[in-house]
PDB file of N, CA and C in Angstrom:
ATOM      1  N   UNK A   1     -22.048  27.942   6.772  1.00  0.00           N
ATOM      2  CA  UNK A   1     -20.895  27.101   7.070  1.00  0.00           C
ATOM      3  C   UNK A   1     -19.874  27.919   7.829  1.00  0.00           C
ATOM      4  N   UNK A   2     -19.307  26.956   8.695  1.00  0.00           N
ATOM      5  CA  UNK A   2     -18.430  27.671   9.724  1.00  0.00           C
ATOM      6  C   UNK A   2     -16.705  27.846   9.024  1.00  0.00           C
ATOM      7  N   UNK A   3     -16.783  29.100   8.741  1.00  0.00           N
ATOM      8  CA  UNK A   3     -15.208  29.145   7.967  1.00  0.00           C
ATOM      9  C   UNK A   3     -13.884  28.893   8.561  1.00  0.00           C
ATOM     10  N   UNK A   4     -14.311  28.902   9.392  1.00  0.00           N
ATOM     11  CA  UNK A   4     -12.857  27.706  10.404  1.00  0.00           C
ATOM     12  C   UNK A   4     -12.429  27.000  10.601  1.00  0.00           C
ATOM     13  N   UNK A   5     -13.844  26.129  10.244  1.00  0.00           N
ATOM     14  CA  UNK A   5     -13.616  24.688  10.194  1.00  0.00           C
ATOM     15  C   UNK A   5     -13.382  24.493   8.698  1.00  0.00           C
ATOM     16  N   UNK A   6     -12.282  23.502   7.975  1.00  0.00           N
ATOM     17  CA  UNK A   6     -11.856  22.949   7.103  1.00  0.00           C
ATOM     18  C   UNK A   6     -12.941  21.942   6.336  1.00  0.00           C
ATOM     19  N   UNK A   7     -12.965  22.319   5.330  1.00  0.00           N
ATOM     20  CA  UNK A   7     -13.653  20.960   4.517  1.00  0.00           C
ATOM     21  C   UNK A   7     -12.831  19.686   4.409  1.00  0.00           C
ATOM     22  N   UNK A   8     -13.488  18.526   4.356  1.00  0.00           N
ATOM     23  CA  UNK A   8     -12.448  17.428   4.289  1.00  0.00           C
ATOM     24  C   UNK A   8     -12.022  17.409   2.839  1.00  0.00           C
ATOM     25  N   UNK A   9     -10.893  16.220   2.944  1.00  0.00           N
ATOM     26  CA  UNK A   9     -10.639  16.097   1.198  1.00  0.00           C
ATOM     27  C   UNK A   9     -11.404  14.955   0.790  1.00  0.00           C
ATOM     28  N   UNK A  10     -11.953  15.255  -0.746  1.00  0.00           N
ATOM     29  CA  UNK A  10     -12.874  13.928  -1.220  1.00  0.00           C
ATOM     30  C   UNK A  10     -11.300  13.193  -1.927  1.00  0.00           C
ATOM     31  N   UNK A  11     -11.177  12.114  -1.551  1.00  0.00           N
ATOM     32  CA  UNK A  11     -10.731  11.020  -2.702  1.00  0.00           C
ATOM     33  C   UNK A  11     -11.227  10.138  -3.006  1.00  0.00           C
ATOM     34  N   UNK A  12     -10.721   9.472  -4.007  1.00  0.00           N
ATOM     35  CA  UNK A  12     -11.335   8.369  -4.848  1.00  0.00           C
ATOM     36  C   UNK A  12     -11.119   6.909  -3.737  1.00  0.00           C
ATOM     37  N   UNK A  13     -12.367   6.122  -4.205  1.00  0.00           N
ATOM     38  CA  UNK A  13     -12.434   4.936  -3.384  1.00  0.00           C
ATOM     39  C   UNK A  13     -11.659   3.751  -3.885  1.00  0.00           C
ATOM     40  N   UNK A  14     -10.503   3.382  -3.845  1.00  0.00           N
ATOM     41  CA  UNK A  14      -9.632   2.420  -4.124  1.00  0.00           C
ATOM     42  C   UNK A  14     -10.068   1.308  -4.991  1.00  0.00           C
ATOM     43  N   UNK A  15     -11.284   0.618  -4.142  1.00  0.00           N
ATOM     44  CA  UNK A  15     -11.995  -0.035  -5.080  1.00  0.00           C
ATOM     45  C   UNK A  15     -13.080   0.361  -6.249  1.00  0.00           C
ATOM     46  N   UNK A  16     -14.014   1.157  -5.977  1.00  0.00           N
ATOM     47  CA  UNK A  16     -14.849   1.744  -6.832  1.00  0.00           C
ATOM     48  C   UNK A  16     -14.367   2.818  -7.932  1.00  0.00           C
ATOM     49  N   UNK A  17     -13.755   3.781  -7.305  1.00  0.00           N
ATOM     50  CA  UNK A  17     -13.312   5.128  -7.757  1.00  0.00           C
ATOM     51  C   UNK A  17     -14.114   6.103  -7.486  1.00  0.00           C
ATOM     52  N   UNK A  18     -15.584   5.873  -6.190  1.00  0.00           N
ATOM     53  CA  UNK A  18     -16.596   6.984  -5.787  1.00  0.00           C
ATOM     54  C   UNK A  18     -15.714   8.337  -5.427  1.00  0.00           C
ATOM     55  N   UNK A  19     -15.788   9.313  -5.466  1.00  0.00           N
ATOM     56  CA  UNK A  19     -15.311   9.960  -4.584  1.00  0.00           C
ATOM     57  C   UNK A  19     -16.168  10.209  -3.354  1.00  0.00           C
ATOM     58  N   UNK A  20     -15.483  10.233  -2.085  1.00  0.00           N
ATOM     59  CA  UNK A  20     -15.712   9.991  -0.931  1.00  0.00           C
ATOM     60  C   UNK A  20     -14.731  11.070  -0.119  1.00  0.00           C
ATOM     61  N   UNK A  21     -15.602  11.692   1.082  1.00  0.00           N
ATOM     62  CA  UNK A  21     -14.605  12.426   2.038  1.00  0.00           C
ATOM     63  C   UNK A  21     -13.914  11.873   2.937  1.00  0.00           C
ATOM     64  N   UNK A  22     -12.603  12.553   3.111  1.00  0.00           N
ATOM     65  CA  UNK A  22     -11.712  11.165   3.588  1.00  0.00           C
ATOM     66  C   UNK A  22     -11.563  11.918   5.211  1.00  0.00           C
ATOM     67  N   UNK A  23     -12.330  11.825   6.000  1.00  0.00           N
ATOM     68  CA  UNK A  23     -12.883  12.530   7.169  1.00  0.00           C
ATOM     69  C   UNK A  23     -13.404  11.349   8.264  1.00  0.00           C
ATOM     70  N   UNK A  24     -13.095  11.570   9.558  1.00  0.00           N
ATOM     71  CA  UNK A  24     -13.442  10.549  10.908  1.00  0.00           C
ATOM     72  C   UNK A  24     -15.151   9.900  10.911  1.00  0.00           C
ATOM     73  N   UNK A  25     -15.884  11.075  10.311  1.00  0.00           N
ATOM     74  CA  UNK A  25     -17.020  10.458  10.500  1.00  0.00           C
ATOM     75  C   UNK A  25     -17.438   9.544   9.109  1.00  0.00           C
ATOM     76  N   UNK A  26     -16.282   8.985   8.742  1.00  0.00           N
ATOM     77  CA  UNK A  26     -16.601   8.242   7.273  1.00  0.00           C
ATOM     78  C   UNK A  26     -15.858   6.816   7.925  1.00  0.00           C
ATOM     79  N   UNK A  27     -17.013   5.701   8.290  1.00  0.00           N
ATOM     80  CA  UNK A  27     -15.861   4.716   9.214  1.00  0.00           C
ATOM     81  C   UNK A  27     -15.242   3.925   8.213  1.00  0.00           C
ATOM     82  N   UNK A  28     -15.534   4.025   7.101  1.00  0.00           N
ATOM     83  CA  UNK A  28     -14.674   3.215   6.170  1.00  0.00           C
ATOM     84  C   UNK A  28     -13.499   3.496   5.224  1.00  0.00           C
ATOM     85  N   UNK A  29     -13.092   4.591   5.530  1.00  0.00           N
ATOM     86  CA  UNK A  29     -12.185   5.633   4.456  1.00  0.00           C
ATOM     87  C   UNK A  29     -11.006   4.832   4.438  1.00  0.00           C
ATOM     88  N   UNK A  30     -10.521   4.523   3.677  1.00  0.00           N
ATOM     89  CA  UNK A  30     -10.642   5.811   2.546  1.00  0.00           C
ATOM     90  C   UNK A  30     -11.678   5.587   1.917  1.00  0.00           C
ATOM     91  N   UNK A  31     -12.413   4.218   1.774  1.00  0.00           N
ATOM     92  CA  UNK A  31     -13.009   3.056   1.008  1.00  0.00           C
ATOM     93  C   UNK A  31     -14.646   3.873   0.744  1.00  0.00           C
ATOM     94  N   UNK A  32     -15.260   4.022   0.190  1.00  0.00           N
ATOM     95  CA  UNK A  32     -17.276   4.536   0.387  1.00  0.00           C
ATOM     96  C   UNK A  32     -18.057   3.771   1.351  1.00  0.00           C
ATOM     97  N   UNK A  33     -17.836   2.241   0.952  1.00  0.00           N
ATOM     98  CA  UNK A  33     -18.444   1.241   2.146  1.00  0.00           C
ATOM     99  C   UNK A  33     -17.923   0.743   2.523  1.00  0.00           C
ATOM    100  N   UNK A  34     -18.686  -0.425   3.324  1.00  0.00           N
ATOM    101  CA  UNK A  34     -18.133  -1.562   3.852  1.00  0.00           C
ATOM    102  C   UNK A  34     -18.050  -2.811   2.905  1.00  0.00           C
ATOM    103  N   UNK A  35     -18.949  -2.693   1.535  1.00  0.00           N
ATOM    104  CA  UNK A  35     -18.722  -3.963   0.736  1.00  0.00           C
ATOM    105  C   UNK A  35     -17.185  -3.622  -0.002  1.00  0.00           C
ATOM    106  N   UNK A  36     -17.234  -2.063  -0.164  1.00  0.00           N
ATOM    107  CA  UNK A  36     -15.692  -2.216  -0.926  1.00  0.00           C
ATOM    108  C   UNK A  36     -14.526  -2.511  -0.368  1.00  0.00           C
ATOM    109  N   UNK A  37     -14.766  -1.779   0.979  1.00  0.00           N
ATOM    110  CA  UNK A  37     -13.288  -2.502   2.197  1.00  0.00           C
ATOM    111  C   UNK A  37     -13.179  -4.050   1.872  1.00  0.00           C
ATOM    112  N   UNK A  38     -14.155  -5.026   2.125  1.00  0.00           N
ATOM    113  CA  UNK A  38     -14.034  -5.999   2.014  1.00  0.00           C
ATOM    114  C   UNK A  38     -13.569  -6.979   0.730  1.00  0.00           C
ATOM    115  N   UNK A  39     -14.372  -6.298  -0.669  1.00  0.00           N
ATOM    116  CA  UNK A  39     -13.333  -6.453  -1.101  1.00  0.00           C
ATOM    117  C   UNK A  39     -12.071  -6.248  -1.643  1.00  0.00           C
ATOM    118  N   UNK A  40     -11.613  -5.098  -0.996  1.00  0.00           N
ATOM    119  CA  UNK A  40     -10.261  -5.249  -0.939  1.00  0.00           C
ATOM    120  C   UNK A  40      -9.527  -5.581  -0.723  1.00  0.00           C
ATOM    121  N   UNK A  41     -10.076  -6.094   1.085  1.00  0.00           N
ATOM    122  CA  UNK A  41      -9.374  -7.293   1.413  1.00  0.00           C
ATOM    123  C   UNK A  41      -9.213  -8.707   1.281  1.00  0.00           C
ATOM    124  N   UNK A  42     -10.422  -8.876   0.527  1.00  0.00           N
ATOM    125  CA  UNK A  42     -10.643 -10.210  -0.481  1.00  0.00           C
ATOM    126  C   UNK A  42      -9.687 -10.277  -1.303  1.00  0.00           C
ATOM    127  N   UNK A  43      -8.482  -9.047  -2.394  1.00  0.00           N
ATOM    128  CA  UNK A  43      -8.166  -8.955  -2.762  1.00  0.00           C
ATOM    129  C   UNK A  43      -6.860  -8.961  -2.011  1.00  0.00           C
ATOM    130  N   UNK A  44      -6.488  -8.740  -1.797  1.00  0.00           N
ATOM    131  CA  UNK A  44      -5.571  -9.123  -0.792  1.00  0.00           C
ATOM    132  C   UNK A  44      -5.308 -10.234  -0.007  1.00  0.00           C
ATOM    133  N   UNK A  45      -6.334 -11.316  -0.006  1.00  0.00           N
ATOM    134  CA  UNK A  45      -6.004 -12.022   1.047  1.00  0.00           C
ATOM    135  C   UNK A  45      -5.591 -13.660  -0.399  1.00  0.00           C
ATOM    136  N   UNK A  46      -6.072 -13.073  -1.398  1.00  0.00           N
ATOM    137  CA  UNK A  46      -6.083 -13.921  -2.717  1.00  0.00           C
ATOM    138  C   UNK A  46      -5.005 -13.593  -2.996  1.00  0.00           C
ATOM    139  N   UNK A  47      -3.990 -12.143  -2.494  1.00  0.00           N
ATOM    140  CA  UNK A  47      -2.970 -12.583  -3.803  1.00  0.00           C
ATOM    141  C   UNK A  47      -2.819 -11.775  -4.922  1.00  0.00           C
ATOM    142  N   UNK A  48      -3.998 -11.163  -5.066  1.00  0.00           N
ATOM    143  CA  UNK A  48      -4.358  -9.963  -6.430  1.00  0.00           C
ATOM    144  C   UNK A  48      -3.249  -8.941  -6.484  1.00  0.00           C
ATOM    145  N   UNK A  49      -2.814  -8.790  -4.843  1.00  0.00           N
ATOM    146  CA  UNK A  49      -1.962  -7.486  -4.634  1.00  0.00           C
ATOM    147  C   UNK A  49      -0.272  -8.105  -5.300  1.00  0.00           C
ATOM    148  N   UNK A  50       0.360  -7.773  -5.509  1.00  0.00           N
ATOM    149  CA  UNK A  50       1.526  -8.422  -5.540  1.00  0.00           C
ATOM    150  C   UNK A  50       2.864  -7.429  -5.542  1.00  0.00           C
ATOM    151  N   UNK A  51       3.629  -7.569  -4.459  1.00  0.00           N
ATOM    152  CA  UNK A  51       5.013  -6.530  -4.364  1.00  0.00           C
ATOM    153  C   UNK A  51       5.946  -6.821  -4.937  1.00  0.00           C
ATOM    154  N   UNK A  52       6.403  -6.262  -5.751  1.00  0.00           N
ATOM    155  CA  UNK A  52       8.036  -7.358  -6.654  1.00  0.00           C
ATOM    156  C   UNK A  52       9.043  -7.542  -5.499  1.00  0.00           C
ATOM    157  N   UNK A  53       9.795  -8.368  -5.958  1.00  0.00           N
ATOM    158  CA  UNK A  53      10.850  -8.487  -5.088  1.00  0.00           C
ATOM    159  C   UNK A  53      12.389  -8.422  -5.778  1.00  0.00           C
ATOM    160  N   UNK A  54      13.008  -8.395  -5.604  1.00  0.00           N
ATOM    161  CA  UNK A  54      14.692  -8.564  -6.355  1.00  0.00           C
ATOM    162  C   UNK A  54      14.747 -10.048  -6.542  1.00  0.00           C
ATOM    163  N   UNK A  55      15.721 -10.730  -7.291  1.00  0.00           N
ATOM    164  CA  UNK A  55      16.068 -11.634  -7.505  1.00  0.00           C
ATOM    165  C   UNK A  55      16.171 -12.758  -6.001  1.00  0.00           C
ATOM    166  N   UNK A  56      17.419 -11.764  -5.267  1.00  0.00           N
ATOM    167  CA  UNK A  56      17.799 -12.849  -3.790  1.00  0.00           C
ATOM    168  C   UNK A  56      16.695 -12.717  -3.408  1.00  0.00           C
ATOM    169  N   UNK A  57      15.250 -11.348  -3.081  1.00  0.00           N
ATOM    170  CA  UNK A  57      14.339 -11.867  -1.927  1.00  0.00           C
ATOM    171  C   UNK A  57      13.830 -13.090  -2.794  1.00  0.00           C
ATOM    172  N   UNK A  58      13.771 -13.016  -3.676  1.00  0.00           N
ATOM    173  CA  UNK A  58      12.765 -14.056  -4.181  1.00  0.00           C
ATOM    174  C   UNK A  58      12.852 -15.702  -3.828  1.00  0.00           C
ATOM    175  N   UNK A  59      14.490 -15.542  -3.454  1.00  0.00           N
ATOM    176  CA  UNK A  59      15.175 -16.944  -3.594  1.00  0.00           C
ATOM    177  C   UNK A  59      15.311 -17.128  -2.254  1.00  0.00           C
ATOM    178  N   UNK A  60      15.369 -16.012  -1.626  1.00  0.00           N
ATOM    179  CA  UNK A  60      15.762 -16.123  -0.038  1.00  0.00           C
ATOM    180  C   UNK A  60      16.999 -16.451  -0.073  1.00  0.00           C
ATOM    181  N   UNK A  61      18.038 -16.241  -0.813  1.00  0.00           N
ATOM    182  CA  UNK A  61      19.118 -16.962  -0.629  1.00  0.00           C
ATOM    183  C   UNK A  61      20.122 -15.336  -0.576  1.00  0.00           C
ATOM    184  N   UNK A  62      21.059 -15.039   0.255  1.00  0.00           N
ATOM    185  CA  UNK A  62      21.466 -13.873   0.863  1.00  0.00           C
ATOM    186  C   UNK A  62      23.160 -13.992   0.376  1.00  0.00           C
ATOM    187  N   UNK A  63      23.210 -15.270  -0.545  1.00  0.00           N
ATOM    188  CA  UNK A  63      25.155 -15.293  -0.367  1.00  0.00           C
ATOM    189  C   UNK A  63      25.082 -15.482  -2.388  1.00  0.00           C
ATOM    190  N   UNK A  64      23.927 -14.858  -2.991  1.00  0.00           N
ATOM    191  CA  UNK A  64      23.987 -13.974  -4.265  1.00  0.00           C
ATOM    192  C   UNK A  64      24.474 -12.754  -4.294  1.00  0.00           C
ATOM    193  N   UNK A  65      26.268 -12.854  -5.082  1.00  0.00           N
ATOM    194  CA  UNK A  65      27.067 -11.685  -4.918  1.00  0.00           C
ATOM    195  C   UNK A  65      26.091 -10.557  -6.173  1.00  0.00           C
ATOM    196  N   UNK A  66      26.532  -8.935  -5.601  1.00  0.00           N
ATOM    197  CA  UNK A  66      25.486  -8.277  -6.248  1.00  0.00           C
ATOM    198  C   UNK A  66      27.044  -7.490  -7.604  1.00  0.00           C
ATOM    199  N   UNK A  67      26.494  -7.733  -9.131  1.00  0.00           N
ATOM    200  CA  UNK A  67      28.136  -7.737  -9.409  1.00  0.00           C
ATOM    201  C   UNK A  67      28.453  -6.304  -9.726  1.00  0.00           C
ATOM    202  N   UNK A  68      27.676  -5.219  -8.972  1.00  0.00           N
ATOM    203  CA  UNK A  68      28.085  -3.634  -9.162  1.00  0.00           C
ATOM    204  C   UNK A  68      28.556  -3.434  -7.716  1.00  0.00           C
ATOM    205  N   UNK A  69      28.281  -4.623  -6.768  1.00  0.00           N
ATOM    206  CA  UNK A  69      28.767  -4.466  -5.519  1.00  0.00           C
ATOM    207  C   UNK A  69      30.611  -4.258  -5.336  1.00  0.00           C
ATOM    208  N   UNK A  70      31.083  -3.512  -4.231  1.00  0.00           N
ATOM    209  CA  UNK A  70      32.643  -3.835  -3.987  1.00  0.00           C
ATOM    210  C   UNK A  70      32.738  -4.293  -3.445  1.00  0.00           C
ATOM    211  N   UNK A  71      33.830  -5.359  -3.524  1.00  0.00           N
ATOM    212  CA  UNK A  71      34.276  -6.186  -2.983  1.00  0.00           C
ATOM    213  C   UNK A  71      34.577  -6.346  -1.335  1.00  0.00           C
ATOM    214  N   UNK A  72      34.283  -7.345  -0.440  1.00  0.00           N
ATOM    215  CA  UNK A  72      34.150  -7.059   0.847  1.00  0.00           C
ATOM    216  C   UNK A  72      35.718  -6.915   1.422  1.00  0.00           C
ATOM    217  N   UNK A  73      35.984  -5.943   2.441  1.00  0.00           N
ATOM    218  CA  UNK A  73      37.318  -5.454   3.163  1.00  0.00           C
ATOM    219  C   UNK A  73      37.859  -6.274   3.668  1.00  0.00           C
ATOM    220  N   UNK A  74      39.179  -6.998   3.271  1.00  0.00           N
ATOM    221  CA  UNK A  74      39.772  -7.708   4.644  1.00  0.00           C
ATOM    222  C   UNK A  74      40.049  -6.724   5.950  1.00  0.00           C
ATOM    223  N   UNK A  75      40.065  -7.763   6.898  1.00  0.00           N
ATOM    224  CA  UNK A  75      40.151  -7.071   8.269  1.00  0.00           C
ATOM    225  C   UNK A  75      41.623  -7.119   8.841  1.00  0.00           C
ATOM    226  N   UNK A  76      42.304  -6.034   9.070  1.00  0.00           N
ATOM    227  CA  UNK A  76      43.726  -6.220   9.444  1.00  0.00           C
ATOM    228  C   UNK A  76      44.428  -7.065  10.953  1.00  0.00           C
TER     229      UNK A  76
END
């Protein structure tokens, strides 16, 4: 082995937990295959994933005063 060249890093496969080298000639990385990419994005496209949001994103509503906020400046 050529000591110059770097070994890749193995991580774990998101979906499976294989470990896998996370390197260019791996076309699915981080993922092991192509069935787990997919479903991940199966998982994702369902909904599985979910980001919290604060109260206003949730409501979309932007004129919920925040009550640790200060009070806005009059303008002279």
């Amino acid at each position: 082995m050529n000591p110059s060249r770097a070994t890749a890093p193995m991580v774990d496969c998101p979906a499976c937990g294989r470990k896998v080298a996370f390197e260019p000639a791996n076309r699915w990385r981080p993922f092991c295959s192509q069935r787990c990419k997919t479903v991940d994005l199966g998982a994702w496209a369902s909904n599985a994933y979910v980001v919290s949001a604060t109260a206003s994103e949730e409501t979309g509503r932007e004129d919920e005063a925040d009550p640790d906020a200060a009070p806005p400046r009059m303008l002279d």
